[in-house]
Protein backbone atom coordinates (compact mmCIF):
# COMPACT_ATOMS: atom_id res chain seq x y z
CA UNK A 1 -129.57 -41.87 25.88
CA UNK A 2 -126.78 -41.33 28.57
CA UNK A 3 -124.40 -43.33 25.94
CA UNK A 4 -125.11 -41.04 23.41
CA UNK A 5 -124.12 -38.35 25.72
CA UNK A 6 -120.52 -40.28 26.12
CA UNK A 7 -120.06 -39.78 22.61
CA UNK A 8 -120.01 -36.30 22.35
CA UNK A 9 -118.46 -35.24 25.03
CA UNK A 10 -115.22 -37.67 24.60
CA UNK A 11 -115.33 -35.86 21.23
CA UNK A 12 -113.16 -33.16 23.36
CA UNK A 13 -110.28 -35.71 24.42
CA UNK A 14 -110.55 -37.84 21.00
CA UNK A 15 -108.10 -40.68 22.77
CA UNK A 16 -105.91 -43.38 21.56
CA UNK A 17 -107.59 -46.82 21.77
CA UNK A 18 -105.95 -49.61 20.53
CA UNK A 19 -107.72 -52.88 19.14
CA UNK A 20 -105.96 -56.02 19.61
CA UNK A 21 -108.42 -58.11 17.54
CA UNK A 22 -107.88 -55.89 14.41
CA UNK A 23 -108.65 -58.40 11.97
CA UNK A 24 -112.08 -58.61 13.30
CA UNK A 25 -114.49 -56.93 10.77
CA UNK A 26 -116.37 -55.43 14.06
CA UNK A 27 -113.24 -53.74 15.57
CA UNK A 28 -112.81 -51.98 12.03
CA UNK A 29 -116.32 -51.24 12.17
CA UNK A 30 -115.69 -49.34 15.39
CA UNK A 31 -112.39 -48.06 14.24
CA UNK A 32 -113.95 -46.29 11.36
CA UNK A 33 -116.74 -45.10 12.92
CA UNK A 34 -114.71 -43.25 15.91
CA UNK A 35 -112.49 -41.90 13.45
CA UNK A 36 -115.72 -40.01 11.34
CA UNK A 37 -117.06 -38.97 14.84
CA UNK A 38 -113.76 -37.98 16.07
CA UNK A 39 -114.16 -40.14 18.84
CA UNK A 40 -110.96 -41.29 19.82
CA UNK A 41 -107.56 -42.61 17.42
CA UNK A 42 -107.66 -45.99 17.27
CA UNK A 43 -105.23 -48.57 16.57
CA UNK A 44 -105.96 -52.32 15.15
CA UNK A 45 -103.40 -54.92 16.05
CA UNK A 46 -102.86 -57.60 13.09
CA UNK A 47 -101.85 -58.31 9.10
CA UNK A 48 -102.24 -55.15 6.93
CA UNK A 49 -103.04 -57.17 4.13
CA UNK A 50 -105.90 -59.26 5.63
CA UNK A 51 -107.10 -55.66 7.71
CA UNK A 52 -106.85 -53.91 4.18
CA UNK A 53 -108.86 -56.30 2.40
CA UNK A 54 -111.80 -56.64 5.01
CA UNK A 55 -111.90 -52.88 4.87
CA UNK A 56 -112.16 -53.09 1.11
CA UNK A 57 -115.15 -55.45 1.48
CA UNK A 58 -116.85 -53.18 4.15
CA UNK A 59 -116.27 -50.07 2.03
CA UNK A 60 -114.33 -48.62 4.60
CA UNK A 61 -111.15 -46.34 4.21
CA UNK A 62 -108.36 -46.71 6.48
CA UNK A 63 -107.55 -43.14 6.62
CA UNK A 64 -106.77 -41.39 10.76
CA UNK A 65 -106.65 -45.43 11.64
CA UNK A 66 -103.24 -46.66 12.99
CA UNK A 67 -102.21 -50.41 11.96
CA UNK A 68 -100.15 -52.42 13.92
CA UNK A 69 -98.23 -55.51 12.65
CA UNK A 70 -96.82 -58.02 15.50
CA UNK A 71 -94.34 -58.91 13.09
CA UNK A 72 -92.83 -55.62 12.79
CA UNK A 73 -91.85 -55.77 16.33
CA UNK A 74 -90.04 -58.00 18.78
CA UNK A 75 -91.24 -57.30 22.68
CA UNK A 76 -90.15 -60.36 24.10
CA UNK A 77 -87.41 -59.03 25.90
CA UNK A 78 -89.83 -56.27 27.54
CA UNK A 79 -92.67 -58.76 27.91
CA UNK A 80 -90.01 -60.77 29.91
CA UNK A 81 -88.60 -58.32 32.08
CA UNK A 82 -92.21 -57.04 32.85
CA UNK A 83 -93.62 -60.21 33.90
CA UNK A 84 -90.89 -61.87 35.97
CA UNK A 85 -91.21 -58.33 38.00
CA UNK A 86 -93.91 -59.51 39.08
CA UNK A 87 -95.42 -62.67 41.21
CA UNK A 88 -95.73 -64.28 37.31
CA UNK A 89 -92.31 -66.18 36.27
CA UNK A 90 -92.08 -67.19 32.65
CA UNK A 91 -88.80 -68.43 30.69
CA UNK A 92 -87.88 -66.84 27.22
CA UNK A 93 -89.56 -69.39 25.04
CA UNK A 94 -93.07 -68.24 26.95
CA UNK A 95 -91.96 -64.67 26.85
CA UNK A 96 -91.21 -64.94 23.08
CA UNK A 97 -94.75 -66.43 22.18
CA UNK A 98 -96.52 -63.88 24.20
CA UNK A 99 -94.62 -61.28 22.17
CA UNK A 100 -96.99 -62.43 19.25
CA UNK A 101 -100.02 -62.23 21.63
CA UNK A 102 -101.94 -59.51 20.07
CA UNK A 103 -103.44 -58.92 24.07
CA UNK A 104 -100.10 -58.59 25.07
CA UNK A 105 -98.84 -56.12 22.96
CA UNK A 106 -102.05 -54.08 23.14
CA UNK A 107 -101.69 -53.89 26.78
CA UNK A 108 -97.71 -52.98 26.49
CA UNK A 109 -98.97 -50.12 24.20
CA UNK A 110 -101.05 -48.91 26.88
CA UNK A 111 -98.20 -49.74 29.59
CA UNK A 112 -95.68 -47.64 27.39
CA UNK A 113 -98.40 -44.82 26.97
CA UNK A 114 -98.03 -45.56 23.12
CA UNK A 115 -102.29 -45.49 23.37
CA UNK A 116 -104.15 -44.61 26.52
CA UNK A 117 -106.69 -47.47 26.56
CA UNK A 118 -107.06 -51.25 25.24
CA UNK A 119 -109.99 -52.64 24.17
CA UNK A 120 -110.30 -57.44 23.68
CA UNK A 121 -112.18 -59.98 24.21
CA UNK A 122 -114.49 -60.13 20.93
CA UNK A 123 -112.74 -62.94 19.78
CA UNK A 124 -110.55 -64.09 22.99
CA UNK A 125 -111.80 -65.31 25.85
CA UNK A 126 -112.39 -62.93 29.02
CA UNK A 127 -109.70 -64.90 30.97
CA UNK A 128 -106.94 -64.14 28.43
CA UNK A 129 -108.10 -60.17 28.32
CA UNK A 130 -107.78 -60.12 32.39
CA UNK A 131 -104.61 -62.31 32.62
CA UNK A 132 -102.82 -59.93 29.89
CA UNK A 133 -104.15 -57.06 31.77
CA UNK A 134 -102.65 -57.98 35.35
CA UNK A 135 -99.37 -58.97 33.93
CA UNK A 136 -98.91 -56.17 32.04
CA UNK A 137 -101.34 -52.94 33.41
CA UNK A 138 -101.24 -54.02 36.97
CA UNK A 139 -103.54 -52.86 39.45
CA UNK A 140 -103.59 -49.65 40.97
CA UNK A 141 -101.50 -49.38 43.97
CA UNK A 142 -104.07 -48.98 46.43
CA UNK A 143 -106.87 -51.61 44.94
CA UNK A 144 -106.13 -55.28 46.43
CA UNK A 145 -109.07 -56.88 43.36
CA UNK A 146 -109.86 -56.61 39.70
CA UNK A 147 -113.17 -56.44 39.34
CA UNK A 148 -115.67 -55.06 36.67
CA UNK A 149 -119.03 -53.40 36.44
CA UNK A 150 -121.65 -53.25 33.69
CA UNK A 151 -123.02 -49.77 32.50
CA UNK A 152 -127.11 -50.39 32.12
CA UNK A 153 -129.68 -48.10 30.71
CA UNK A 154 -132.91 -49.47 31.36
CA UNK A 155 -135.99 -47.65 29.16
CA UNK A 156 -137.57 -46.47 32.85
CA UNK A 157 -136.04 -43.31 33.80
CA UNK A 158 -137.61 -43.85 37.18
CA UNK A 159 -134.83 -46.06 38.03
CA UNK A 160 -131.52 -45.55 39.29
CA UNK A 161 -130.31 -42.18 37.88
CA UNK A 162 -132.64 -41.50 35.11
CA UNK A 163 -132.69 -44.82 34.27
CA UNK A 164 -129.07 -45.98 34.39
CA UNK A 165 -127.89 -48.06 37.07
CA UNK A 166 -124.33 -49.58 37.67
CA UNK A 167 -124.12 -53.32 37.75
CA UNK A 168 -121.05 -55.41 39.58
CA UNK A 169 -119.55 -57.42 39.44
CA UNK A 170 -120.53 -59.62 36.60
CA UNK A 171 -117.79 -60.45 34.95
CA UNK A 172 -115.22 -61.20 37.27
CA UNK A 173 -114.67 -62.48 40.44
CA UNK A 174 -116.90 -65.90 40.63
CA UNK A 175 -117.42 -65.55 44.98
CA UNK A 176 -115.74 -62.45 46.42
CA UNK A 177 -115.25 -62.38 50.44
CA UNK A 178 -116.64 -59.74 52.75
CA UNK A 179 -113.03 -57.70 51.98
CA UNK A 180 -113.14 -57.89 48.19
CA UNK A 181 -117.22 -57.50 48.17
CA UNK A 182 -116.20 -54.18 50.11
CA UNK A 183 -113.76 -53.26 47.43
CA UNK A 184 -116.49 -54.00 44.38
CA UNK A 185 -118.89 -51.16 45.88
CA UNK A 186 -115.89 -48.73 46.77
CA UNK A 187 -114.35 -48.76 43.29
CA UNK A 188 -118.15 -49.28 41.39
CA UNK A 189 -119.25 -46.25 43.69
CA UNK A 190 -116.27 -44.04 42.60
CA UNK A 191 -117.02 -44.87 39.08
CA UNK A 192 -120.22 -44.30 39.51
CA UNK A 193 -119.14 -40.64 40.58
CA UNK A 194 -116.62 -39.95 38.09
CA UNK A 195 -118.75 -41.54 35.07
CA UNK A 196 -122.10 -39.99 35.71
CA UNK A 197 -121.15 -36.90 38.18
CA UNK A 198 -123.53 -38.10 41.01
CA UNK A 199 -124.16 -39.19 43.94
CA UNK A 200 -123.91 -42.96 44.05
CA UNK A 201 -126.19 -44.86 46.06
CA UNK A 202 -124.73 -48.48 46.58
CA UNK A 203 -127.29 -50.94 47.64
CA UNK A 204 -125.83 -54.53 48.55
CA UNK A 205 -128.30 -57.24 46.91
CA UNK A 206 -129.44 -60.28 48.62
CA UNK A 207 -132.29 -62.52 48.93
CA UNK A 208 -132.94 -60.86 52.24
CA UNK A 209 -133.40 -57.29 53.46
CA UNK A 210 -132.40 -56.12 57.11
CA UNK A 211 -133.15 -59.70 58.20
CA UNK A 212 -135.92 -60.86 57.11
CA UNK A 213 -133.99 -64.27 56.64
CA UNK A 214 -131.51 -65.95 58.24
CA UNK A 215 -128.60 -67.68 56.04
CA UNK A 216 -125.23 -68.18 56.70
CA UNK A 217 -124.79 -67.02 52.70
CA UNK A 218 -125.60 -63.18 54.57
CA UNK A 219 -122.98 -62.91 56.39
CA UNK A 220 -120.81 -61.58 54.07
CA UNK A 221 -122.83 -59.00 52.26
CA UNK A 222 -123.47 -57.79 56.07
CA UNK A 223 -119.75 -57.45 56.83
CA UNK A 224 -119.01 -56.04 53.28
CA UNK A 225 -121.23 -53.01 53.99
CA UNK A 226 -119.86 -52.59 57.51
CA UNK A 227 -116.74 -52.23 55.82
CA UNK A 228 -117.36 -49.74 53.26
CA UNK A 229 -119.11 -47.53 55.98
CA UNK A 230 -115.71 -47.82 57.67
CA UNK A 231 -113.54 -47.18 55.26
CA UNK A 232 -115.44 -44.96 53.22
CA UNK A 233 -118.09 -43.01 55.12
CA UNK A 234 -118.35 -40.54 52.37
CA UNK A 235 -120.43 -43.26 50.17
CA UNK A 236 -123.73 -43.88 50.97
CA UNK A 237 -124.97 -47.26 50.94
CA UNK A 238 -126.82 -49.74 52.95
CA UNK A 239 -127.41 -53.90 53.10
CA UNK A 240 -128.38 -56.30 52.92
CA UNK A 241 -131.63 -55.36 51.02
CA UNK A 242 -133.44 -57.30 48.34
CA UNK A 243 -133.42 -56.00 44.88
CA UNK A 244 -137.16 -54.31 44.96
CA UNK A 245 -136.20 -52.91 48.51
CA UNK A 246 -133.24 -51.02 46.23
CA UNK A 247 -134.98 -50.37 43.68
CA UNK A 248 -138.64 -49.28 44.42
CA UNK A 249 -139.32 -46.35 47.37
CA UNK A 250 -142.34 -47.52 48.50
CA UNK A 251 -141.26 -51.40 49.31
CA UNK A 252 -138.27 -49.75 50.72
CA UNK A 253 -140.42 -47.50 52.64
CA UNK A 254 -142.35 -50.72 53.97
CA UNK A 255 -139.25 -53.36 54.34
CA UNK A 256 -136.08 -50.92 55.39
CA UNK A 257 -137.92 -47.64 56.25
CA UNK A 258 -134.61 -46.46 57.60
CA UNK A 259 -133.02 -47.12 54.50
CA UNK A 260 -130.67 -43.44 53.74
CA UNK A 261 -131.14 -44.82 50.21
CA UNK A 262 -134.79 -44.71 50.55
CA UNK A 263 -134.73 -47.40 47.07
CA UNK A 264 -133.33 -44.73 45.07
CA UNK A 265 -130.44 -47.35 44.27
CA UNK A 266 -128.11 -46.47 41.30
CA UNK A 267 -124.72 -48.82 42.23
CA UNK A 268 -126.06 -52.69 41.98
CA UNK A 269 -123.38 -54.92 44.16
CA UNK A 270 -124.33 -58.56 43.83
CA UNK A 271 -123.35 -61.53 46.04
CA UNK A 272 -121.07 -63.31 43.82
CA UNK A 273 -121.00 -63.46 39.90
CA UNK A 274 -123.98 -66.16 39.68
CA UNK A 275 -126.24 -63.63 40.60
CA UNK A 276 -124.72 -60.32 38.91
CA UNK A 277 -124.39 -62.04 35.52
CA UNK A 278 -127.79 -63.90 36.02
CA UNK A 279 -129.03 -60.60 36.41
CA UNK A 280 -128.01 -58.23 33.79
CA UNK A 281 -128.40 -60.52 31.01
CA UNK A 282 -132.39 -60.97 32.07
CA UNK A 283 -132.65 -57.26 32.37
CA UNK A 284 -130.89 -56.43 28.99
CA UNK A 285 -133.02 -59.32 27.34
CA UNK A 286 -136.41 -58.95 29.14
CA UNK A 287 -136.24 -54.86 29.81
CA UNK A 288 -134.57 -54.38 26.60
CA UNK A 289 -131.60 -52.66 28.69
CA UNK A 290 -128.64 -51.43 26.86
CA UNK A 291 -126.24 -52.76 28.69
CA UNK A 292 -122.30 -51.77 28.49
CA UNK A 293 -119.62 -53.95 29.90
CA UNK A 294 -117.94 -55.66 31.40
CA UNK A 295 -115.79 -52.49 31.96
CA UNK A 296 -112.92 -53.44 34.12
CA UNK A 297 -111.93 -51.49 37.32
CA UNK A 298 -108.75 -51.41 39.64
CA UNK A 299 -105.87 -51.23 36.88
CA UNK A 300 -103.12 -48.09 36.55
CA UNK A 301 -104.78 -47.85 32.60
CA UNK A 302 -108.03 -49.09 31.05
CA UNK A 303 -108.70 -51.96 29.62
CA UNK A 304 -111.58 -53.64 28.85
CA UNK A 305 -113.46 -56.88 27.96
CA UNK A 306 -115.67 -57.05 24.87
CA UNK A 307 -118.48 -59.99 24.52
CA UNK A 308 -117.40 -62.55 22.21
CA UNK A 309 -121.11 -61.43 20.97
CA UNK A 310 -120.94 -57.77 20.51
CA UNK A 311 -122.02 -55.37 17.83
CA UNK A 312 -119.35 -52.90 16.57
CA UNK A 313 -121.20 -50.33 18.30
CA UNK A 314 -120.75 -51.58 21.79
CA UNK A 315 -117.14 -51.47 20.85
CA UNK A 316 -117.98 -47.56 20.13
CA UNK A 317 -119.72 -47.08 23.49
CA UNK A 318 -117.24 -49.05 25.41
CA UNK A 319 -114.55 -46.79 23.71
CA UNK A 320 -116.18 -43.98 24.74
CA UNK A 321 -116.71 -44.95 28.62
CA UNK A 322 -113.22 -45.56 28.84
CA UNK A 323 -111.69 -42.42 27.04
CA UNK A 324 -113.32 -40.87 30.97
CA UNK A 325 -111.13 -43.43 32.85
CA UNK A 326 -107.93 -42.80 31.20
């Protein structure tokens, strides 16, 4: 497996993640397990007495694993100063309860390069993990859009690159415009790149390849790839094209024989997040696809948003995809 393959090579960095939702038996799970693997160092956010005793129950030993109590600090001021920089205004009494925002302070950890990566979301919702993340991270100085893709390994290696494919975005931005479906497959194709060391091959879904239909709902995906071949003409891609004409060489061959993909596919860019989320929860249910994500993309520093139903092992995995962006 191509995640298995993440794990041992981010044995080499070993970096510092922290764990907001430290209390969370999972998170210490994960914590424990990257410390024996010498994964990365990880941090849990939360009460050493409650973390302590949940350890104790799991049989786990704290030892290599960094706690962090809110209490022992007061960030307010910083919290403050950060996010009235910005297009955000707060007053002190906000500033002052965000202080005790475990999110918060994970992603001012990060910010202040006290831990290169932050990892939320199995207990908080995903818009609480991407508002703490703007505030605080910030995008990168040339991306206009956060957006996220989804790491899938299906069991067919004849798909994508030996059988993993990137998926975006489906976890993010509900209807994206031409502009910011252009930016999706730019920053999902250079992911691609620097994740798996390909080639990617960005195919832009839609219920319709080269024309076969007519919808006004087209128009965008159209004018999305236009713009990636302008800015980018280093990145191969082509659209509109329905998912088999991606996917499968010979209906490519039949419905876009001029395809330069030629349905060798490996970057997924869906319409809007109906369709991307749709999507990779029927191929990680019905293909029995390990699937990875959402793993954010455009900030300065990773972090990432967990499932509210994730094992402590896609914690692990997710750890180990992001020690390679930070």
């Amino acid at each position: 497996m191509i995640l298995d393959d993440f794990l041992q090579k981010c044995k080499v960095k070993s970096k510092r993640v922290v764990y907001p939702e430290g209390e969370d038996e999972r998170l210490i799970q994960a914590a424990a397990y990257c410390v024996r693997q010498n994964i990365a160092k990880p941090i849990l956010i939360g009460r050493k007495d409650i973390i302590e005793n949940k350890a104790a129950s799991l049989n786990i030993e704290l030892d290599g694993i960094q706690v962090v109590q809110i209490s022992d600090f007061d960030y307010s001021d910083e919290l403050f100063s950060i996010i009235n920089s910005s297009k955000k205004r707060i007053d002190e009494n906000e500033a002052q309860n965000l202080s005790k925002n475990p999110l918060y302070i994970g992603a001012l950890l990060v910010r202040k390069d006290l831990a290169d990566m932050c990892i939320g979301g199995a207990v908080n919702d995903t818009a609480d993990v991407i508002k703490a993340a703007l505030y605080i991270i910030g995008l990168k100085d040339n991306i206009n859009l956060l957006s996220s893709f989804f790491l899938m390994e299906v069991p067919t290696a004849e798909f994508g690159e030996n059988g993993v494919l990137f998926f975006a975005d489906c976890g993010v931005n509900p209807d994206p415009n031409s502009a910011q479906l252009a930016d999706i497959a730019i920053v999902t194709a250079d992911n691609f790149k620097n994740l798996m060391g390909k080639e990617p091959k960005v195919a832009m879904l839609s219920f319709s390849t080269k024309a076969s239909a007519k919808h006004k709902m087209l128009d965008k995906i159209i004018e999305a790839t236009d713009i990636v071949k302008q800015k980018r003409s280093d990145i191969l891609i082509d659209g509109e094209l329905q998912a088999d004409a991606a996917l499968v060489e010979s209906v490519c061959a039949r419905k876009a024989p001029n395809s330069p993909i030629k349905g060798h596919a490996n970057v997924l860019i869906f319409p809007d997040l109906n369709a991307g989320n749709i999507a990779y929860k029927l191929v990680e249910r019905l293909a029995k696809a390990q699937a990875i994500g959402p793993i954010m993309q455009g900030l300065k520093k990773p972090m990432h948003d967990l499932s509210r139903g994730c094992k402590y092992m896609d914690v692990v995995y997710l750890t180990a995809i992001s020690s390679f962006q930070s």
